[in-house]
C-alpha atoms as a PDB file:
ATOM      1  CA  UNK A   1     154.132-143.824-119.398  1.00  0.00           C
ATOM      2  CA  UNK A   2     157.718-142.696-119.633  1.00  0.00           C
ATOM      3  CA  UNK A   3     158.619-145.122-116.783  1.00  0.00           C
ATOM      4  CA  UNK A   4     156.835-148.307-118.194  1.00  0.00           C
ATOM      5  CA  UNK A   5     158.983-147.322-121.534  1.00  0.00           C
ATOM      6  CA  UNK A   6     162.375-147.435-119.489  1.00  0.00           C
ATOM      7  CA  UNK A   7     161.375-150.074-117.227  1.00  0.00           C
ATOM      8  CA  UNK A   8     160.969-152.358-120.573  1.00  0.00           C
ATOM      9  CA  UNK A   9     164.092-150.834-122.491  1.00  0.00           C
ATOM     10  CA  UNK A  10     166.250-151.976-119.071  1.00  0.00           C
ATOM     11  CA  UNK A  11     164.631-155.335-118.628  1.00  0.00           C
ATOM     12  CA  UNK A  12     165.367-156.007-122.421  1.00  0.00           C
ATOM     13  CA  UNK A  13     168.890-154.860-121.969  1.00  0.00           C
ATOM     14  CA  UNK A  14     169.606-157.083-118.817  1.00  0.00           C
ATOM     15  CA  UNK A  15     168.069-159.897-120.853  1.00  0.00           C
ATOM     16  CA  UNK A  16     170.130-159.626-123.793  1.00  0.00           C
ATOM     17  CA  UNK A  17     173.330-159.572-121.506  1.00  0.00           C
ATOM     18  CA  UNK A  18     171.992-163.226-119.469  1.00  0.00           C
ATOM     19  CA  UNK A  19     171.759-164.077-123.075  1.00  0.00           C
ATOM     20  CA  UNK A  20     175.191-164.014-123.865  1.00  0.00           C
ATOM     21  CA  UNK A  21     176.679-164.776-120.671  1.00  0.00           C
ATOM     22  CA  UNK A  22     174.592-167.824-120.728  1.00  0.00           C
ATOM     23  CA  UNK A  23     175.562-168.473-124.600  1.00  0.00           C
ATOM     24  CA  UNK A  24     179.259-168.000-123.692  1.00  0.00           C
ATOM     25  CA  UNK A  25     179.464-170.080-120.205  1.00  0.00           C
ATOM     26  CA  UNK A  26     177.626-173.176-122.510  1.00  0.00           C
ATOM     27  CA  UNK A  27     179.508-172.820-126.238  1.00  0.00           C
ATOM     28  CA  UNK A  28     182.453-175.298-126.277  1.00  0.00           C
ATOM     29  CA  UNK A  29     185.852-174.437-125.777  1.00  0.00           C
ATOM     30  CA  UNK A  30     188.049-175.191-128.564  1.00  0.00           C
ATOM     31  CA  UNK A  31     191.189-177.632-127.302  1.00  0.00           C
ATOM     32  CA  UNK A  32     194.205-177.131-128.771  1.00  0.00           C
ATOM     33  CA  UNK A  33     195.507-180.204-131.216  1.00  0.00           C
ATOM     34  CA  UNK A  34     198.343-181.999-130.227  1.00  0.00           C
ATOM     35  CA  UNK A  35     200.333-181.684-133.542  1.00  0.00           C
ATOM     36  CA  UNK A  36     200.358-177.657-133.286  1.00  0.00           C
ATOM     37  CA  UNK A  37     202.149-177.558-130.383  1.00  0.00           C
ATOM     38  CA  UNK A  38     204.793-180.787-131.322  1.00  0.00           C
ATOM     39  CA  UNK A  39     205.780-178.102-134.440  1.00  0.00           C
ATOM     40  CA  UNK A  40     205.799-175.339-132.341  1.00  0.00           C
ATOM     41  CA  UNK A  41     208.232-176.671-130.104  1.00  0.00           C
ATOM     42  CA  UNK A  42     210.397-178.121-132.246  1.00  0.00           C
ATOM     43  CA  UNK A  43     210.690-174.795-134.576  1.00  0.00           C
ATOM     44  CA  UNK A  44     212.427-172.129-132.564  1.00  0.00           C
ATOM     45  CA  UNK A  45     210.526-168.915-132.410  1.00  0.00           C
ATOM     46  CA  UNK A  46     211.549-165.271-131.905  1.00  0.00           C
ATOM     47  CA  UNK A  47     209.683-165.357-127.852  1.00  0.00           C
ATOM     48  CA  UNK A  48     211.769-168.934-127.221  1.00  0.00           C
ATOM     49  CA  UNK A  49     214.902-167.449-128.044  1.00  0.00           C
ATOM     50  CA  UNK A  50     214.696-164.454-126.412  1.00  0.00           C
ATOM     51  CA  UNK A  51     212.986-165.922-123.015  1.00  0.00           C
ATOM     52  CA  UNK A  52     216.148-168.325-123.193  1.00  0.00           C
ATOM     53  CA  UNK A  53     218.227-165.437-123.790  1.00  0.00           C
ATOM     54  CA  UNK A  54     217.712-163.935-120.185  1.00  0.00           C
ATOM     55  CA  UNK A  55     219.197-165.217-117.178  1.00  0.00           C
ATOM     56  CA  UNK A  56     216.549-166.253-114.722  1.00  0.00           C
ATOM     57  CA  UNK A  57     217.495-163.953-111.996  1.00  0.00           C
ATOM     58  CA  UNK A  58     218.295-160.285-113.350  1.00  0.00           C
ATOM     59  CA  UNK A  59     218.540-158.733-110.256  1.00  0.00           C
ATOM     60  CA  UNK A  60     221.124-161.636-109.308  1.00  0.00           C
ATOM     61  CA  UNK A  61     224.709-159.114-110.798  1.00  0.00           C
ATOM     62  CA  UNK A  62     223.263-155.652-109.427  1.00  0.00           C
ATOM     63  CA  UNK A  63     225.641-153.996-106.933  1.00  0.00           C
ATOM     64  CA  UNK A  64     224.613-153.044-103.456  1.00  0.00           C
ATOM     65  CA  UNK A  65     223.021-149.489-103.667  1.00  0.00           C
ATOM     66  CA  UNK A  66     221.247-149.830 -99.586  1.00  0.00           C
ATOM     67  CA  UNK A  67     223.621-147.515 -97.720  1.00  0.00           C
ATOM     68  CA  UNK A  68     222.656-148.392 -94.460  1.00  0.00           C
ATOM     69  CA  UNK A  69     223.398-152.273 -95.224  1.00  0.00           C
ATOM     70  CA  UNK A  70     226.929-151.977 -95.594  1.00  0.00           C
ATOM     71  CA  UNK A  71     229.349-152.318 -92.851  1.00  0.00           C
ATOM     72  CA  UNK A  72     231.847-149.495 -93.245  1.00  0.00           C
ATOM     73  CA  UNK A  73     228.952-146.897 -92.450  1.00  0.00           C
ATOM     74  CA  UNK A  74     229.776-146.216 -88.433  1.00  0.00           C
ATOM     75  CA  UNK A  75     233.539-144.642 -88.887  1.00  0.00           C
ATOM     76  CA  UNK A  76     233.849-144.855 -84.610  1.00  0.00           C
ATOM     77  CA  UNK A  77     233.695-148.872 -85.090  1.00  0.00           C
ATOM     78  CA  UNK A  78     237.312-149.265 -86.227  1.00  0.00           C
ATOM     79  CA  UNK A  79     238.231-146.963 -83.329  1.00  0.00           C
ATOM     80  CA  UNK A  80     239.988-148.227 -80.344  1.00  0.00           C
ATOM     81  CA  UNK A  81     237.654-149.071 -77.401  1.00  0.00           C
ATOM     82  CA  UNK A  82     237.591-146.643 -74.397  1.00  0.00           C
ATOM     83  CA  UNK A  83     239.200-148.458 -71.879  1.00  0.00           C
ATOM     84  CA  UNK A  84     237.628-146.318 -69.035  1.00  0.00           C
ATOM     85  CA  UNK A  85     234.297-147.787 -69.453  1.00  0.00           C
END
């Protein structure tokens, strides 16, 4: 008796969730009107100014902080070449 109680509770429950996923997947999306977004763009805004504000690369003025990529690190490569070899 205690199963046939669950069994029901979890078949309502999956139910109710097709129900919704079916109601949301049909509903109609709302489109977004054409005059909203003419105002928006032609008032600035606090997110246009400050995404115009950064530079587009911000990595681009960032100094060189990889040791191993610069070419002063072998000392003995500025030295004069064995001429025994």
């Amino acid at each position: 008796m205690y199963m046939n109680k669950t069994r029901i509770i979890v078949g309502l429950v999956v139910l109710v969730v097709i129900a919704i996923i079916i109601f949301l997947l049909l509903s109609p999306t709302k489109s977004p009107n054409n005059s909203s977004s003419t105002v928006a763009s032609s008032t600035p805004t606090l997110g246009g100014s400050l995404y115009e504000g950064v530079s587009q690369n911000p990595a681009q003025n960032m100094p060189e902080t990889n040791p191993l990529s610069s070419e002063n690190i072998n000392p003995f490569q500025k030295a004069p070449k064995n001429p025994f070899e």
